[in-house]
C-alpha atoms as a PDB file:
ATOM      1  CA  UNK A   1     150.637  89.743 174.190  1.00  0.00           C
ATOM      2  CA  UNK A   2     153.014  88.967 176.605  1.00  0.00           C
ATOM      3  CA  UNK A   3     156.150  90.509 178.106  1.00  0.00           C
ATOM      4  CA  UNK A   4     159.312  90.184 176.142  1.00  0.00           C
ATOM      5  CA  UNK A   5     162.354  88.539 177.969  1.00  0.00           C
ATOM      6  CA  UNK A   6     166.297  88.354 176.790  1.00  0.00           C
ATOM      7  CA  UNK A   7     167.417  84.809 177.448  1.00  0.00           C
ATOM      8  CA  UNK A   8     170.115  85.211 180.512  1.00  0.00           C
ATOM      9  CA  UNK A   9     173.057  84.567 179.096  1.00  0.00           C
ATOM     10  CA  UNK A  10     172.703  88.470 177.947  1.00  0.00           C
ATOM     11  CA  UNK A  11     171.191  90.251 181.119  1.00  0.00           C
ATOM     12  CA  UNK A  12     173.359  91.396 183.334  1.00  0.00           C
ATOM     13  CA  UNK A  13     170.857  91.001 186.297  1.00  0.00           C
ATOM     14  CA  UNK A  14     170.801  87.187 186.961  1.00  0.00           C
ATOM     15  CA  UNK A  15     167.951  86.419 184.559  1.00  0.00           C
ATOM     16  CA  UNK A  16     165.842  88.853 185.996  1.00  0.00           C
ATOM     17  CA  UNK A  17     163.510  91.090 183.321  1.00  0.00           C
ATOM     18  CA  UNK A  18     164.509  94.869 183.323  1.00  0.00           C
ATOM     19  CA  UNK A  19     161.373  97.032 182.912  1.00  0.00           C
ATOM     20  CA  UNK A  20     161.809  99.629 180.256  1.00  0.00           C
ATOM     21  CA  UNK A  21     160.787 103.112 180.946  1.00  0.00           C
ATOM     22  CA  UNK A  22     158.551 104.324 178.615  1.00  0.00           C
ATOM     23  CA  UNK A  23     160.637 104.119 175.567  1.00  0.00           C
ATOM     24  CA  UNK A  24     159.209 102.156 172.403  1.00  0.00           C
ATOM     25  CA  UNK A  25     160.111  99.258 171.878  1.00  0.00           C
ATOM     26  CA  UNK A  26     162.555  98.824 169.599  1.00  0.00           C
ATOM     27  CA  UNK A  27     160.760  96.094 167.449  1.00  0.00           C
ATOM     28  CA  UNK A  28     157.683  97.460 167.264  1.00  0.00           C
ATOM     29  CA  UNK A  29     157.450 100.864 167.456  1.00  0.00           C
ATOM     30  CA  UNK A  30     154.537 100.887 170.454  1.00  0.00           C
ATOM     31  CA  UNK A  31     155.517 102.198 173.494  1.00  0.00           C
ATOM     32  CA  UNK A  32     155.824  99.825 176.609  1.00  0.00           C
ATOM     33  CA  UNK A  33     152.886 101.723 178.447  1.00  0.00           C
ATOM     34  CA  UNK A  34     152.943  99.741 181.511  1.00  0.00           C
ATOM     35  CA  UNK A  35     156.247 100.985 181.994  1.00  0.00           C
ATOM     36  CA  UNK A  36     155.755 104.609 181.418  1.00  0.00           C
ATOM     37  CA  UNK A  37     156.964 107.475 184.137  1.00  0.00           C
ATOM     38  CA  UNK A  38     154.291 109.275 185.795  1.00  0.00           C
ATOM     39  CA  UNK A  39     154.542 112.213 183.610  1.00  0.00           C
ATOM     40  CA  UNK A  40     154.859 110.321 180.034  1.00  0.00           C
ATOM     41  CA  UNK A  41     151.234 110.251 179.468  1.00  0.00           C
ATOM     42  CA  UNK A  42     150.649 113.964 180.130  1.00  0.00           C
ATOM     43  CA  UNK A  43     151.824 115.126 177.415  1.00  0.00           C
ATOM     44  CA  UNK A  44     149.082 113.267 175.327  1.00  0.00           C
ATOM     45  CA  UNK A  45     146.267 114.169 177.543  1.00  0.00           C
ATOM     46  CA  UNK A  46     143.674 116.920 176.514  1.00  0.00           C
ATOM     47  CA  UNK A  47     143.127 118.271 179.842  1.00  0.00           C
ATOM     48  CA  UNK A  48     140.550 120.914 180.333  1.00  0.00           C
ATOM     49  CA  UNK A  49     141.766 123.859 181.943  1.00  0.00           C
ATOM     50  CA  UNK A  50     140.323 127.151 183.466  1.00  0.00           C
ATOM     51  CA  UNK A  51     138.205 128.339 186.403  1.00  0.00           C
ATOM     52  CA  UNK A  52     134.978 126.527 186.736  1.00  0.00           C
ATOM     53  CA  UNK A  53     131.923 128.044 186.622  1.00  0.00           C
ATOM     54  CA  UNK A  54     130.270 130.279 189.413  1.00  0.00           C
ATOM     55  CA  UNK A  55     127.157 128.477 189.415  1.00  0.00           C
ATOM     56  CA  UNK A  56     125.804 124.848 187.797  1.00  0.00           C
ATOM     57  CA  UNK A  57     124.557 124.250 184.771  1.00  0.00           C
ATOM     58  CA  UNK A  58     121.477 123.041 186.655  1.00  0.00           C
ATOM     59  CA  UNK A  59     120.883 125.723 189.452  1.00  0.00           C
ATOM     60  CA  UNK A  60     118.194 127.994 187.196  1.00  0.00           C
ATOM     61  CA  UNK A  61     116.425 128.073 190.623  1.00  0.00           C
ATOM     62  CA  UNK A  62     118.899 130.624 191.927  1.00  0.00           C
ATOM     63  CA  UNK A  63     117.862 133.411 189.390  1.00  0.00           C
ATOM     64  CA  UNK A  64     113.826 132.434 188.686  1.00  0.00           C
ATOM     65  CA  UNK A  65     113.184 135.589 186.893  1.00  0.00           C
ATOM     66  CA  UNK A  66     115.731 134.800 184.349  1.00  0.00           C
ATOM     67  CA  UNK A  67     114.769 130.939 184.283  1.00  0.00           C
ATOM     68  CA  UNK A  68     111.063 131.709 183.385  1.00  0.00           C
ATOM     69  CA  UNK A  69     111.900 134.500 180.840  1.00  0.00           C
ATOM     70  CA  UNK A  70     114.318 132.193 179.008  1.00  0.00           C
ATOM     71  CA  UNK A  71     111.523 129.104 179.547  1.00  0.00           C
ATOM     72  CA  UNK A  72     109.090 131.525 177.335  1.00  0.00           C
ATOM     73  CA  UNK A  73     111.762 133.370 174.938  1.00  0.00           C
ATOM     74  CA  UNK A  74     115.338 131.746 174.527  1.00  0.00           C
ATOM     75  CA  UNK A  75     115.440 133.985 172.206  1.00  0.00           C
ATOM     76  CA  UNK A  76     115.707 137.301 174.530  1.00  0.00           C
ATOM     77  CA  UNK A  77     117.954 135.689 176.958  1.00  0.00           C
ATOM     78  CA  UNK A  78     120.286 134.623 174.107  1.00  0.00           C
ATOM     79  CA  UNK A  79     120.250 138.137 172.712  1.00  0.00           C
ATOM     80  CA  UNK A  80     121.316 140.086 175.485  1.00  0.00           C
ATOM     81  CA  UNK A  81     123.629 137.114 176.425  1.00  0.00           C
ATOM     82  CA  UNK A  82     125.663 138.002 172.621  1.00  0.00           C
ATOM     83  CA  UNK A  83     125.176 141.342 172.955  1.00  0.00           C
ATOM     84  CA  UNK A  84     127.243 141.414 176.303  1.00  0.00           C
ATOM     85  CA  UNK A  85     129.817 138.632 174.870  1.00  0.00           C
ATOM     86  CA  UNK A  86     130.358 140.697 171.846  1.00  0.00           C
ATOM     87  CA  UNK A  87     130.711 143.879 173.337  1.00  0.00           C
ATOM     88  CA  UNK A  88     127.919 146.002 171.778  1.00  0.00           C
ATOM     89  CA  UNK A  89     128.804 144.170 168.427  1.00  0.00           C
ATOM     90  CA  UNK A  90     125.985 142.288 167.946  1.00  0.00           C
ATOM     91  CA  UNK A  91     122.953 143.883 169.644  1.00  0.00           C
ATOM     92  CA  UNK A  92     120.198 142.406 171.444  1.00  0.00           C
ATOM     93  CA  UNK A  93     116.996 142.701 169.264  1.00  0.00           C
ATOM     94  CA  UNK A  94     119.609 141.372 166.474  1.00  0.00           C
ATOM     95  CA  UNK A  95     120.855 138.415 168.396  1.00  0.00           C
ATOM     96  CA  UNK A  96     117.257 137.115 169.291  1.00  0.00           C
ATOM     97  CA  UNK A  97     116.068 137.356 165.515  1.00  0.00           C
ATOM     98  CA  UNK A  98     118.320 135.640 164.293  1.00  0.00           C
ATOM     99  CA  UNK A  99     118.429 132.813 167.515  1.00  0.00           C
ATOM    100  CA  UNK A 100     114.434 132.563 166.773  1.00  0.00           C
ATOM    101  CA  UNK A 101     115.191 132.418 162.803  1.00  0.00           C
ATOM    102  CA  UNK A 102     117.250 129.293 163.539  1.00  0.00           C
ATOM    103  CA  UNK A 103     114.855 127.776 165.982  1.00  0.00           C
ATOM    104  CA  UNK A 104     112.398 126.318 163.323  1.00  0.00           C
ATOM    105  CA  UNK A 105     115.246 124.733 161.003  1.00  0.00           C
ATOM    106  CA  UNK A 106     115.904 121.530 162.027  1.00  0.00           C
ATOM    107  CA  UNK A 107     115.824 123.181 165.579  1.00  0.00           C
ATOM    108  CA  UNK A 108     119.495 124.568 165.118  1.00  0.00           C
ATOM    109  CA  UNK A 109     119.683 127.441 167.487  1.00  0.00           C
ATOM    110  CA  UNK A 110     121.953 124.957 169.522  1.00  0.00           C
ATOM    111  CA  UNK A 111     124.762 126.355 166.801  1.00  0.00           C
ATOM    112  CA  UNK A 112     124.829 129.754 167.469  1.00  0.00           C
ATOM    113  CA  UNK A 113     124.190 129.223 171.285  1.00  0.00           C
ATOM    114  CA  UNK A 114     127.250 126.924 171.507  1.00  0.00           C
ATOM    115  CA  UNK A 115     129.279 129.722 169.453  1.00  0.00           C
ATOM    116  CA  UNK A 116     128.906 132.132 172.059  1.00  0.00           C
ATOM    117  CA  UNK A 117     129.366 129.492 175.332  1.00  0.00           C
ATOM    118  CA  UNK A 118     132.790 129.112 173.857  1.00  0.00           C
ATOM    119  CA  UNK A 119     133.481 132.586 173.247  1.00  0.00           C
ATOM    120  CA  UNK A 120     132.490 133.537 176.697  1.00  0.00           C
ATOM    121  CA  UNK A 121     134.582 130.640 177.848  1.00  0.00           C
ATOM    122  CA  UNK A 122     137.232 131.687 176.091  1.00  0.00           C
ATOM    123  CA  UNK A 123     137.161 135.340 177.372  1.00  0.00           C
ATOM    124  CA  UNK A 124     136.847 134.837 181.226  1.00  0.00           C
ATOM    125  CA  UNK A 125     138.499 131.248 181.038  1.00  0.00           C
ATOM    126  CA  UNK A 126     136.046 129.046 182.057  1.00  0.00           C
ATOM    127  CA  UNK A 127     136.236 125.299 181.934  1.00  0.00           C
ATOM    128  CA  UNK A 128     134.302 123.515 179.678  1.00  0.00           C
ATOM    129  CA  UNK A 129     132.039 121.644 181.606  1.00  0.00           C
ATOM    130  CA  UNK A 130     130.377 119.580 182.718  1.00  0.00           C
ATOM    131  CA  UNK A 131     129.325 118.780 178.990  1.00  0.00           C
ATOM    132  CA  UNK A 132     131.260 120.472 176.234  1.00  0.00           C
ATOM    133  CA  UNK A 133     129.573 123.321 174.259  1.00  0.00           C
ATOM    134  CA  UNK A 134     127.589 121.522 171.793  1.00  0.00           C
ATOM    135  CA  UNK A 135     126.284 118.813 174.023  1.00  0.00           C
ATOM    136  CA  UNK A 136     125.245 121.387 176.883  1.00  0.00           C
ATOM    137  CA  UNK A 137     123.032 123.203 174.212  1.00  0.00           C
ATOM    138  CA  UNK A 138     121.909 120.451 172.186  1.00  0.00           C
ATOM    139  CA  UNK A 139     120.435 118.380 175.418  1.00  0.00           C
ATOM    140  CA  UNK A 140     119.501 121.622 177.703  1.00  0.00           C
ATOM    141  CA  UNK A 141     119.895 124.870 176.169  1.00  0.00           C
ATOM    142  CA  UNK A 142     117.621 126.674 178.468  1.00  0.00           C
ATOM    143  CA  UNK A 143     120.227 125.554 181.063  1.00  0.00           C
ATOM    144  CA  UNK A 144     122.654 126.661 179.096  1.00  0.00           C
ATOM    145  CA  UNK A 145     121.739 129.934 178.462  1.00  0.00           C
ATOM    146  CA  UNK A 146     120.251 130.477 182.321  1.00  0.00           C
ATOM    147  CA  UNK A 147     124.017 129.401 183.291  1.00  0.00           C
ATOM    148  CA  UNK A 148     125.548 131.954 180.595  1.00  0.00           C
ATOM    149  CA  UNK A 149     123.125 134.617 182.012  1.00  0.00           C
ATOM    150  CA  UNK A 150     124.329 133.893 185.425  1.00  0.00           C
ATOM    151  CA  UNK A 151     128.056 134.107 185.062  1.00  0.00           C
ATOM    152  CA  UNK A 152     127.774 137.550 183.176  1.00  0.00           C
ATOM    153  CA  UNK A 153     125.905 138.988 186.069  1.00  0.00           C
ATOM    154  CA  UNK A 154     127.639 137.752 188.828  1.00  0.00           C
ATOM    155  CA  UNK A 155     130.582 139.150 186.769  1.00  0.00           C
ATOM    156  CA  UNK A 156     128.728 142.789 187.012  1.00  0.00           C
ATOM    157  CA  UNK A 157     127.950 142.269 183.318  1.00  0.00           C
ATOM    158  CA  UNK A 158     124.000 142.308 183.902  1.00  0.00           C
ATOM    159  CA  UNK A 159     122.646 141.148 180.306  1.00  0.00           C
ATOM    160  CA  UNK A 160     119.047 143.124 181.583  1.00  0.00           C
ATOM    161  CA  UNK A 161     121.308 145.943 181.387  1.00  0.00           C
ATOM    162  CA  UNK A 162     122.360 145.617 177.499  1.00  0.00           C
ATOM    163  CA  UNK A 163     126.132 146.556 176.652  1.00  0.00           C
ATOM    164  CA  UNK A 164     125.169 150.383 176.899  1.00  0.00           C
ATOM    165  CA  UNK A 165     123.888 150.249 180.336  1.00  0.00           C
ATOM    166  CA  UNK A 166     126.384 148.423 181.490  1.00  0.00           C
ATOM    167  CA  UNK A 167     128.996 151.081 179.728  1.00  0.00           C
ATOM    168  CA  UNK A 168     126.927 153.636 181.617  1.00  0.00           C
ATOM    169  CA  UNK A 169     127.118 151.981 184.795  1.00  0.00           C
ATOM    170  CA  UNK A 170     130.573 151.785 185.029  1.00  0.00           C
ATOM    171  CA  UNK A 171     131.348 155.281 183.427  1.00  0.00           C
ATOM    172  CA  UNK A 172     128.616 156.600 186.568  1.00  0.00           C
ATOM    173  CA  UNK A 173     130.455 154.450 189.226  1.00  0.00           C
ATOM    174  CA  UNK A 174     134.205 156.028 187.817  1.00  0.00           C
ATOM    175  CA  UNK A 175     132.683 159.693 187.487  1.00  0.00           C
ATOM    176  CA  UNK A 176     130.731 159.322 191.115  1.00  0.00           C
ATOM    177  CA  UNK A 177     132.392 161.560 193.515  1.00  0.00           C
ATOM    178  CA  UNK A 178     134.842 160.248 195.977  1.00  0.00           C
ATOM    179  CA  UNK A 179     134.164 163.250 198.664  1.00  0.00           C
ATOM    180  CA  UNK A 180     131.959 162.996 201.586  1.00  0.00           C
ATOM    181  CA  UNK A 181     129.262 165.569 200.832  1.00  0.00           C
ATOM    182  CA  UNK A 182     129.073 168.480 203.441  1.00  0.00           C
ATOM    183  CA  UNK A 183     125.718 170.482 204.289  1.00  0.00           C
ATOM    184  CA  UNK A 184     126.955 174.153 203.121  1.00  0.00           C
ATOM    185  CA  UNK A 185     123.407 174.150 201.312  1.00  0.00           C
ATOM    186  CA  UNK A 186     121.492 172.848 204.439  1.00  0.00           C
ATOM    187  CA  UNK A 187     123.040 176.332 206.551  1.00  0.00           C
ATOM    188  CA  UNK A 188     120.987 178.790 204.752  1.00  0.00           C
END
């Protein structure tokens, strides 16, 4: 396929070629690509947007507790990871039952552990990467779910904690007194 030339009899520029801009081609339809503006292809680009992630997919080293608890039971680690995702919705004993229910069919807890990556991506806008949802916890979803783990606590959402504690926590840090205490008592 090769560029497409008026004879010079009708362009004005001495029989030079203009180069379109980005608008189809009139004959075909297809739009002269080569020729595009900078920001023409934008538009049909699916970038992915958001704040990346505070620590790699791949760093389970940095919290070991966590890594060899969710080596042993995926299922705990997923639990409290939904039950601070969902707000107290779903609870933690209720989240790992039904993660280890889907464990032995066809090995499809990679479902429900991609359906709560993306919610928590959604909710603190977090880029999805580097692998998208699915493919981080069909290939390495004890990664995955170290990674989730991570990101909630370095958020001050400590799954350990469940939803509760973490209520109480921050209802004991708001009700904490912000006076120096004195040592009227101490006197007597």
């Amino acid at each position: 396929m090769g560029r497409v030339t008026t004879p010079s009899e009708e362009n004005p520029n001495n029989g030079i070629p203009l180069q379109q801009t980005g608008t189809p081609n009139q004959q075909t339809g297809v739009p002269v690509s080569q020729f595009a503006p900078p920001k023409y292809h934008q538009a049909n680009v699916n970038l992915s947007v958001g704040r990346p992630w505070s620590t790699g997919l791949f760093d389970c080293h940095e919290d070991q507790t966590n890594a060899a608890m969710t080596l042993i039971s995926p299922c705990v680690t997923f639990g409290q990871i939904a039950e601070v995702v969902d707000e107290g919705e779903m609870t933690c004993p209720l989240g790992s039952f039904m993660y280890l229910l889907m464990m032995p069919v066809l090995c499809s807890q990679w479902v429900m552990g991609s359906k709560y990556r993306e919610k928590m991506r959604r909710k603190f806008n977090l880029v999805e990467a580097p692998y998208s949802d699915c493919a981080s916890h069909v290939l390495c979803s004890c990664c995955a779910l170290c990674q989730e783990y991570r990101e909630l606590k370095i958020r001050n959402l400590d799954p350990s904690l469940g939803w509760n504690g973490i209520l109480a926590q921050g209802q004991y840090q708001s009700e904490a007194p912000t006076f120096a205490p004195t040592n009227q008592y101490m006197s007597k």
